[in-house]
PDB file of N, CA and C in Angstrom:
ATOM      1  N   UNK A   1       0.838  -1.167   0.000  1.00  0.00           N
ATOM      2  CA  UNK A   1       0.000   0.000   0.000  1.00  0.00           C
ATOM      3  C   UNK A   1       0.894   1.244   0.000  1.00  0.00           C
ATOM      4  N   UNK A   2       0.776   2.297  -1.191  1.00  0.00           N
ATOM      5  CA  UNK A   2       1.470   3.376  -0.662  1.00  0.00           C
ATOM      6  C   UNK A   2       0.308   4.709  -0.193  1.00  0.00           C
ATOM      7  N   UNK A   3       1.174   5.499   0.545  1.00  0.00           N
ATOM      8  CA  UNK A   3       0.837   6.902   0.993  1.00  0.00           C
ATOM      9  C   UNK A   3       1.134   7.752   0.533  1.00  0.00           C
ATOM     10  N   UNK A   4       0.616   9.039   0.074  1.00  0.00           N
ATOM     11  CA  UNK A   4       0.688  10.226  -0.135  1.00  0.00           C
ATOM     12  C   UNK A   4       2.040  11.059   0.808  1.00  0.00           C
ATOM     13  N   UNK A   5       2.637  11.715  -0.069  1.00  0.00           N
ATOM     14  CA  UNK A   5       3.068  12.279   1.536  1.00  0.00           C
ATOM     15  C   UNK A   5       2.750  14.034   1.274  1.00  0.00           C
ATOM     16  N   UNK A   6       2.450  14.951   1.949  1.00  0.00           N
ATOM     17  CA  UNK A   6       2.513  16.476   1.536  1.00  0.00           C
ATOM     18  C   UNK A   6       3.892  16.940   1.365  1.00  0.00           C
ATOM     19  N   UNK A   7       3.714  17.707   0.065  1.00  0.00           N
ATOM     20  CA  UNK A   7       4.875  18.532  -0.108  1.00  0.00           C
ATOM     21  C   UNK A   7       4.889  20.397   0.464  1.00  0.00           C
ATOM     22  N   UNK A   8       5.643  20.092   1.339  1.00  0.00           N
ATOM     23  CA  UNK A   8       5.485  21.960   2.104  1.00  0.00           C
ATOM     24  C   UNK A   8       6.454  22.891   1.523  1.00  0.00           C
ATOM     25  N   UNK A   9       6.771  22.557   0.408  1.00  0.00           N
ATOM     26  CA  UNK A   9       7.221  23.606  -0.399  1.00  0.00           C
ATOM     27  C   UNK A   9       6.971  24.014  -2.021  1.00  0.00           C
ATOM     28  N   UNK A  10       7.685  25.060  -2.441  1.00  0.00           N
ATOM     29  CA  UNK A  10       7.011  25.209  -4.113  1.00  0.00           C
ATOM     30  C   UNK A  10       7.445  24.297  -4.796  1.00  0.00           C
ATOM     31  N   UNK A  11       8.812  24.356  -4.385  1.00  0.00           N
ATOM     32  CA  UNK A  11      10.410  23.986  -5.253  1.00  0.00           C
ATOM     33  C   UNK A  11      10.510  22.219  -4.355  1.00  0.00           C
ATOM     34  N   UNK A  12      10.680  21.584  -5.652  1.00  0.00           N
ATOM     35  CA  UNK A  12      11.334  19.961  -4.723  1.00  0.00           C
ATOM     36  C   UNK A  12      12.693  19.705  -5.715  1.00  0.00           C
ATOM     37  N   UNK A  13      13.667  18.755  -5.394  1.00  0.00           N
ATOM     38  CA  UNK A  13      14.315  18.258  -5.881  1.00  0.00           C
ATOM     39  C   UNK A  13      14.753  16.916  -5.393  1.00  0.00           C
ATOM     40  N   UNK A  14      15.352  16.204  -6.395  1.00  0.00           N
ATOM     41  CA  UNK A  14      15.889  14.628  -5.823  1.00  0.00           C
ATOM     42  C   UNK A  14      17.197  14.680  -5.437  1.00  0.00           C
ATOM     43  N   UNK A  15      17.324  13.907  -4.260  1.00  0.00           N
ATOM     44  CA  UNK A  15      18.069  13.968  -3.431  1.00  0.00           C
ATOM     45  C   UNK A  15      19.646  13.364  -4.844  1.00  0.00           C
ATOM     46  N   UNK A  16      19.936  13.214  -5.630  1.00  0.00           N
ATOM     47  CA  UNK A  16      20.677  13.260  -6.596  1.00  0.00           C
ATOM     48  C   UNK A  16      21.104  14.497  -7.359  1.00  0.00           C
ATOM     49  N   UNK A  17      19.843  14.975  -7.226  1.00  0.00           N
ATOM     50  CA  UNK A  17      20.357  16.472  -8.122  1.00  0.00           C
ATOM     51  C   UNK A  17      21.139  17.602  -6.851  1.00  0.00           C
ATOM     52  N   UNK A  18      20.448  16.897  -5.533  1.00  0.00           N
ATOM     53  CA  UNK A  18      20.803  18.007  -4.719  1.00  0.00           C
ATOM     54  C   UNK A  18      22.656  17.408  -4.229  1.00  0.00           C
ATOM     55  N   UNK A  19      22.745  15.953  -4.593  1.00  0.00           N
ATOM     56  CA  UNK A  19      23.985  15.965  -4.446  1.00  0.00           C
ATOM     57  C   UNK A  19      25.250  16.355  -5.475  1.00  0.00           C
ATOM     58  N   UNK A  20      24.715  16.582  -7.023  1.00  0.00           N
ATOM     59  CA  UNK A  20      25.353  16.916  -8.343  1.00  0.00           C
ATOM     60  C   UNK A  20      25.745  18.262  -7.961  1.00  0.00           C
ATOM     61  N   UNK A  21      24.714  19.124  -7.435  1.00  0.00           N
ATOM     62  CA  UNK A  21      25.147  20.518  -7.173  1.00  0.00           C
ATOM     63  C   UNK A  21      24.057  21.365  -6.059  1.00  0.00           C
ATOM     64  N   UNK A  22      24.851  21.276  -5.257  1.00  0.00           N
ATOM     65  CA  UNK A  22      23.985  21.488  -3.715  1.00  0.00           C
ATOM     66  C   UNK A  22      23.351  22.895  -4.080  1.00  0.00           C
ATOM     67  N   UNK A  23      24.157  24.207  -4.270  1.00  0.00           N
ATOM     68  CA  UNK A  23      23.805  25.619  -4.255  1.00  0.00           C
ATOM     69  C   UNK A  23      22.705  25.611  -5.698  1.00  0.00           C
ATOM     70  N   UNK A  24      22.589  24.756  -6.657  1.00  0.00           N
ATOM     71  CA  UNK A  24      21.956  25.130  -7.433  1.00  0.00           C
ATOM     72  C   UNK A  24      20.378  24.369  -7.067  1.00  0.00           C
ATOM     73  N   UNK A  25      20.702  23.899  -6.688  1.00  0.00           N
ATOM     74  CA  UNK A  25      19.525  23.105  -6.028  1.00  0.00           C
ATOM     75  C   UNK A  25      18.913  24.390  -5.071  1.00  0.00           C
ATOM     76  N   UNK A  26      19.423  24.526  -4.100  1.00  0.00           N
ATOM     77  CA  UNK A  26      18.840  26.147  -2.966  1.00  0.00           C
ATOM     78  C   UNK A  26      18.592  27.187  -3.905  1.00  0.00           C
ATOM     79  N   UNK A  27      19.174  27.906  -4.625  1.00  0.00           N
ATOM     80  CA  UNK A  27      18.804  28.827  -5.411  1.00  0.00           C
ATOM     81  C   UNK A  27      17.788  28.655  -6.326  1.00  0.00           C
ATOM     82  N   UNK A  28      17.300  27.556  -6.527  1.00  0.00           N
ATOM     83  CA  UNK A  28      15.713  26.955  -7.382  1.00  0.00           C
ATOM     84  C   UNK A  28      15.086  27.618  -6.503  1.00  0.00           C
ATOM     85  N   UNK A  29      14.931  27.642  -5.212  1.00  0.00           N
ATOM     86  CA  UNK A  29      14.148  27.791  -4.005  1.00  0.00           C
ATOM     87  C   UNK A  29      14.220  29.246  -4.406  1.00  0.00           C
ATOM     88  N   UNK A  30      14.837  30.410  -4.570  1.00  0.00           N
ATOM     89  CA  UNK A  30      14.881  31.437  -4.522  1.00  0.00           C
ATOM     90  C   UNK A  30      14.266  32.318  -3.159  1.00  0.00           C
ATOM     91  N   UNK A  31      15.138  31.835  -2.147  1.00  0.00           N
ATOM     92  CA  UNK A  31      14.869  31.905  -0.564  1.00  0.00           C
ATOM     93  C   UNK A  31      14.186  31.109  -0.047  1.00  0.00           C
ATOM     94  N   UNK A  32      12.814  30.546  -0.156  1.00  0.00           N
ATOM     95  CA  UNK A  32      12.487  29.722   0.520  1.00  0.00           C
ATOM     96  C   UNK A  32      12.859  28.114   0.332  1.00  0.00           C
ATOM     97  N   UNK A  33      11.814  27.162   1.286  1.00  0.00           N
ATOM     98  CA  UNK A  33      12.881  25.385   1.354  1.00  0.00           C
ATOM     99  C   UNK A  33      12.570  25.430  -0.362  1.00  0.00           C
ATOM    100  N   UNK A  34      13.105  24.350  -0.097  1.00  0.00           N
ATOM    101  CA  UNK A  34      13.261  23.208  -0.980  1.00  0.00           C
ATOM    102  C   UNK A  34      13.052  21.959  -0.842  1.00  0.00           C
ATOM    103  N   UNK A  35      11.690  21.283  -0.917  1.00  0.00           N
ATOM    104  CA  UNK A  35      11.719  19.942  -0.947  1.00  0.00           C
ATOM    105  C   UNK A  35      12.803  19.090  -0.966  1.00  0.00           C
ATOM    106  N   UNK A  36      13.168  18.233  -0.491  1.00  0.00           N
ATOM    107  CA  UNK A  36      14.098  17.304  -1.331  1.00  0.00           C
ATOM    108  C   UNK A  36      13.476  15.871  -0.760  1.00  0.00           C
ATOM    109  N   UNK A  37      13.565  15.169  -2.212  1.00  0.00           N
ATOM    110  CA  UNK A  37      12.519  14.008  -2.188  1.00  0.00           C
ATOM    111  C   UNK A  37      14.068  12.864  -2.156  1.00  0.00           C
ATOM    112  N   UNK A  38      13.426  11.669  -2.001  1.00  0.00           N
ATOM    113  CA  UNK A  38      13.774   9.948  -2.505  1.00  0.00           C
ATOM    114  C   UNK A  38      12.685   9.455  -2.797  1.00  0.00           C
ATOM    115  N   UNK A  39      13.160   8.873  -4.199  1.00  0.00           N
ATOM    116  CA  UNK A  39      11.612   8.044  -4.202  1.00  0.00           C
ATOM    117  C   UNK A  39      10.433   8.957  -4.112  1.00  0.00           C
ATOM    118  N   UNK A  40      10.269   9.809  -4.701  1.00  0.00           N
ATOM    119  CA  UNK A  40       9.231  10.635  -4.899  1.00  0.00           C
ATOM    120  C   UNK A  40       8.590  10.802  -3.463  1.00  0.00           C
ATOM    121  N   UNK A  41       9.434  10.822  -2.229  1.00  0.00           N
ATOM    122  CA  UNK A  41       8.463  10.905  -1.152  1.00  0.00           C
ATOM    123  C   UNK A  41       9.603  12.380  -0.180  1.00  0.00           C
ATOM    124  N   UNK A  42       8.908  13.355  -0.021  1.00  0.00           N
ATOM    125  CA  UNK A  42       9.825  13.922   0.833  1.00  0.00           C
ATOM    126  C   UNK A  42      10.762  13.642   1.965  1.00  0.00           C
ATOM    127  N   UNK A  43      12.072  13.510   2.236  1.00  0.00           N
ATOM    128  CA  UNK A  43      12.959  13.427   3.315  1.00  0.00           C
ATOM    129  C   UNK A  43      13.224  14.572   3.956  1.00  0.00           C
ATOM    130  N   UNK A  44      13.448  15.469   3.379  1.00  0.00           N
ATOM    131  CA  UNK A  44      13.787  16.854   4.223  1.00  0.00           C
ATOM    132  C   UNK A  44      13.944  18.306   3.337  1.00  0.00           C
ATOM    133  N   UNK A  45      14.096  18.935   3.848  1.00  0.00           N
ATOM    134  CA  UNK A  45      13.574  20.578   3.650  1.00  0.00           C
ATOM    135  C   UNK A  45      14.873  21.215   3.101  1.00  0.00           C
ATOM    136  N   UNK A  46      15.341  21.790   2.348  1.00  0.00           N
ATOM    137  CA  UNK A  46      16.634  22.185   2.276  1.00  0.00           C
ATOM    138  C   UNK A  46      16.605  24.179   2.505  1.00  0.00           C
ATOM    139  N   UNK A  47      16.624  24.754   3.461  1.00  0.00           N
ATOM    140  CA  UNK A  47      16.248  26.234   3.965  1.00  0.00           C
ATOM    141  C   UNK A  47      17.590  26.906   3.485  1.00  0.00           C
ATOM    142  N   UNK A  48      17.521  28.138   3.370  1.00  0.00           N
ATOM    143  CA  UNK A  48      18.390  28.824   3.114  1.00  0.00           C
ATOM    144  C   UNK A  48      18.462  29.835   4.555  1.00  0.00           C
ATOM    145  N   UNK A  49      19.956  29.928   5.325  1.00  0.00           N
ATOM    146  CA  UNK A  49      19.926  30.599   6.211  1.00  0.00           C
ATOM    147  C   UNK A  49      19.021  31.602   6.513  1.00  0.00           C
ATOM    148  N   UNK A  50      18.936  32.473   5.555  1.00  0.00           N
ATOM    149  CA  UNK A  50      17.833  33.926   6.009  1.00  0.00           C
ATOM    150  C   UNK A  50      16.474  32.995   6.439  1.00  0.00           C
ATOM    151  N   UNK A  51      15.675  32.263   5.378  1.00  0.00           N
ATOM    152  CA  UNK A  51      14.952  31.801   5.696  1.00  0.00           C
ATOM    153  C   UNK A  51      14.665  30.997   7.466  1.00  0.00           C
ATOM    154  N   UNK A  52      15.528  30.166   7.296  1.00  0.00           N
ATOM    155  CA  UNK A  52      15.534  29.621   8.924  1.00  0.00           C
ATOM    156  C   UNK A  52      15.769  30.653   9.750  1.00  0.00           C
ATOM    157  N   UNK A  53      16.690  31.814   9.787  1.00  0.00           N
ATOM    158  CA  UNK A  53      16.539  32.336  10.791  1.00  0.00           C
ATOM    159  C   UNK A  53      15.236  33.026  11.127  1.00  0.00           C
ATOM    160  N   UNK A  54      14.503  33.564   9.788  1.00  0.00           N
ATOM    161  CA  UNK A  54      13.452  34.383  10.334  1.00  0.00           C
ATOM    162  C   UNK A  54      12.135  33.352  10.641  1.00  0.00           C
ATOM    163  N   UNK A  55      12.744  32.167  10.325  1.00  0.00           N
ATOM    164  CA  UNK A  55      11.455  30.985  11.298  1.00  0.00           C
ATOM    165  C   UNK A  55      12.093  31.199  12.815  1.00  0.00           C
ATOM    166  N   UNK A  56      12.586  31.038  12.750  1.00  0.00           N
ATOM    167  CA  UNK A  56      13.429  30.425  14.442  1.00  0.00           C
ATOM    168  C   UNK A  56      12.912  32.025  14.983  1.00  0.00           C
ATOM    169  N   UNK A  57      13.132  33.257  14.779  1.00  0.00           N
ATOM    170  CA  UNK A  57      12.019  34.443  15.112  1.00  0.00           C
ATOM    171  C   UNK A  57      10.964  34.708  15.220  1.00  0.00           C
ATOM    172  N   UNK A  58      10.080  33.947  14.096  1.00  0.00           N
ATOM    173  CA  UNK A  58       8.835  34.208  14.102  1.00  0.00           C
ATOM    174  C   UNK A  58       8.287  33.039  15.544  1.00  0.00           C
ATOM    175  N   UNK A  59       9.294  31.832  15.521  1.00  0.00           N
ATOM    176  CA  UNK A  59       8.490  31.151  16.828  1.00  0.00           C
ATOM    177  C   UNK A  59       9.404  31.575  17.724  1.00  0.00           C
ATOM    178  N   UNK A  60      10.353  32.100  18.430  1.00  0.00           N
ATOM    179  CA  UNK A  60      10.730  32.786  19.652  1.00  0.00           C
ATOM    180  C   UNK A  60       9.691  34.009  19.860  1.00  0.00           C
ATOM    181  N   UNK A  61       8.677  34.602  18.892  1.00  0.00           N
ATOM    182  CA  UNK A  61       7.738  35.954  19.059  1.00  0.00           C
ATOM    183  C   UNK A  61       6.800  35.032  19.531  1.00  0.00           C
ATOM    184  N   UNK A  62       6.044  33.990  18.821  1.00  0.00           N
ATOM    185  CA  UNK A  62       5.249  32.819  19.388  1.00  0.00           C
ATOM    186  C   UNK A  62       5.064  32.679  20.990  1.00  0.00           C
ATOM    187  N   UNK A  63       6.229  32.310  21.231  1.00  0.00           N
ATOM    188  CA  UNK A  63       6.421  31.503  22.102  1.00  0.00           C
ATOM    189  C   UNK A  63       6.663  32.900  23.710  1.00  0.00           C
ATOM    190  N   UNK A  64       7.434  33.781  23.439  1.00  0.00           N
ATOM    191  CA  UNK A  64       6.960  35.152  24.137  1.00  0.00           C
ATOM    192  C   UNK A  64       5.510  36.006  24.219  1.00  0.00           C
ATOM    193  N   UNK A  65       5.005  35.974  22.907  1.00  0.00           N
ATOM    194  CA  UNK A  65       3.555  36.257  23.244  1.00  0.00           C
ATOM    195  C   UNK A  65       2.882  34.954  24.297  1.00  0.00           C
ATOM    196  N   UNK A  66       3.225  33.815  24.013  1.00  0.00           N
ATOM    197  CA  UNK A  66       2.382  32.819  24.918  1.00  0.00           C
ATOM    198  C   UNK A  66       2.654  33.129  26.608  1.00  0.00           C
ATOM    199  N   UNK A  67       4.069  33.532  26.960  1.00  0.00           N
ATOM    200  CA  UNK A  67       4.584  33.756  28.130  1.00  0.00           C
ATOM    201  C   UNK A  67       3.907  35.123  28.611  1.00  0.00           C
ATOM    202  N   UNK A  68       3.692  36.186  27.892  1.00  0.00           N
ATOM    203  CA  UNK A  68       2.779  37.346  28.150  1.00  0.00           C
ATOM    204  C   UNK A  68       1.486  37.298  27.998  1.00  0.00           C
ATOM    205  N   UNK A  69       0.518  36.304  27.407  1.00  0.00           N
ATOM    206  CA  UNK A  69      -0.526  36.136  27.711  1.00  0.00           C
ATOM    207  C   UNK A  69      -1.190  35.549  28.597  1.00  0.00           C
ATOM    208  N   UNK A  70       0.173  34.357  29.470  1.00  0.00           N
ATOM    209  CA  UNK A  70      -0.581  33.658  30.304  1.00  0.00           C
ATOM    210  C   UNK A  70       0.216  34.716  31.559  1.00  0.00           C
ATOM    211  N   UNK A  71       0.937  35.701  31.405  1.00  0.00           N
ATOM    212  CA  UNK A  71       1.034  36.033  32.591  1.00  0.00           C
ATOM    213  C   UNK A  71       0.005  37.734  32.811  1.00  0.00           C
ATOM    214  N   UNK A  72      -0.747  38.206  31.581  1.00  0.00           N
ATOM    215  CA  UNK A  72      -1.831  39.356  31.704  1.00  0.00           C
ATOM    216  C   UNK A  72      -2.415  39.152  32.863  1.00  0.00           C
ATOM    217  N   UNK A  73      -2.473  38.359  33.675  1.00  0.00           N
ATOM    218  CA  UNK A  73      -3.763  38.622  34.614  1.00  0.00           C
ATOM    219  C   UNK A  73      -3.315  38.419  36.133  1.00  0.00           C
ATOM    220  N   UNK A  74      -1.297  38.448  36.068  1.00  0.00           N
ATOM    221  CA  UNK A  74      -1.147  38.248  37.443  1.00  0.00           C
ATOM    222  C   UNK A  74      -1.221  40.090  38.204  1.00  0.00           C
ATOM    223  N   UNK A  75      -0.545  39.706  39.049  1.00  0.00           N
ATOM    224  CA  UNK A  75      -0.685  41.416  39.886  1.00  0.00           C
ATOM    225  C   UNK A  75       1.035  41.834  39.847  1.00  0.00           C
ATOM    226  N   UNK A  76       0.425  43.234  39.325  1.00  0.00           N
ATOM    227  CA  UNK A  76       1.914  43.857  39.058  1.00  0.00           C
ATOM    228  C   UNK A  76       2.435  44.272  40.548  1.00  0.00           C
ATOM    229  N   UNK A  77       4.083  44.080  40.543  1.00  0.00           N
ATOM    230  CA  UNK A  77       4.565  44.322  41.245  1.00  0.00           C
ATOM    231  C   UNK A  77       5.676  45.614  41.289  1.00  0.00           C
ATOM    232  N   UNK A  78       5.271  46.286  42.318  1.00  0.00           N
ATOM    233  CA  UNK A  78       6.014  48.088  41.922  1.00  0.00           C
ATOM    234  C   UNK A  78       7.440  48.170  42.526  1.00  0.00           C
ATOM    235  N   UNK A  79       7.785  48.450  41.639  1.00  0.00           N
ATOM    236  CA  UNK A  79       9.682  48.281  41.890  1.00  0.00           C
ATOM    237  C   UNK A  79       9.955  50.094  41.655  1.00  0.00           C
ATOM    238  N   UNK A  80      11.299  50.024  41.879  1.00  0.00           N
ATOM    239  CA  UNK A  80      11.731  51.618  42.471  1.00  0.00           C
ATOM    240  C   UNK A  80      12.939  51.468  41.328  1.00  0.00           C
ATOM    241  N   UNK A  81      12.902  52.238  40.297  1.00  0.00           N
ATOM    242  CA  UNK A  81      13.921  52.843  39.754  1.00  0.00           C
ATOM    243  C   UNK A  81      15.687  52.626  40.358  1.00  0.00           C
ATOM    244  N   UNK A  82      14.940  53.009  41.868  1.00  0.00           N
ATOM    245  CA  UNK A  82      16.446  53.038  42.544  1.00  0.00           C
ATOM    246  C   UNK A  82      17.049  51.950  42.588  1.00  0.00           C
ATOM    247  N   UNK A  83      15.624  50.602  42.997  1.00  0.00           N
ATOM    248  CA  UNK A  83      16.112  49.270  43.588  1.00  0.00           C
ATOM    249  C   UNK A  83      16.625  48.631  42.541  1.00  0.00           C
ATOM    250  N   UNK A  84      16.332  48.912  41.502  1.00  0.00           N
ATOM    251  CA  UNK A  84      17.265  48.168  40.070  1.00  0.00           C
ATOM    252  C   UNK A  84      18.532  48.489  39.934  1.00  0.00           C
TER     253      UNK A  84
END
């Protein structure tokens, strides 16, 4: 029986072409991943630095809004300019 698998990007390539020539393979992507398949089934994502970093940002903002929403409703505590 086979499965479907989703592809989460525009751009795919086979893990052959991405070993013939790695950078030309990423630059298909033109910043974002790059599929890279075996066997017509995705193995992994091929990102281009800018790209990953501004993921790894967008979930550190995630993940700080979650820390400020669950803390909106404690009681503020008044600190002195000085005591800092």
């Amino acid at each position: 029986m086979s499965s479907t698998h989703p592809i989460l990007a525009d751009i795919s390539a086979g893990i052959s072409e991405l070993k013939k020539n790695p950078m030309s393979v990423i630059e298909q992507g033109e910043g974002m991943p790059v599929a890279i398949l075996n066997r017509n089934e995705p193995v992994f994502y091929a990102i281009p630095a800018k790209a990953y970093e501004e993921l790894i940002d967008k979930l550190e903002d995630i993940e700080l809004a979650k820390i400020a929403k669950e803390r909106i409703d404690e009681p503020e505590i008044e600190v002195s300019w000085d005591d800092l």
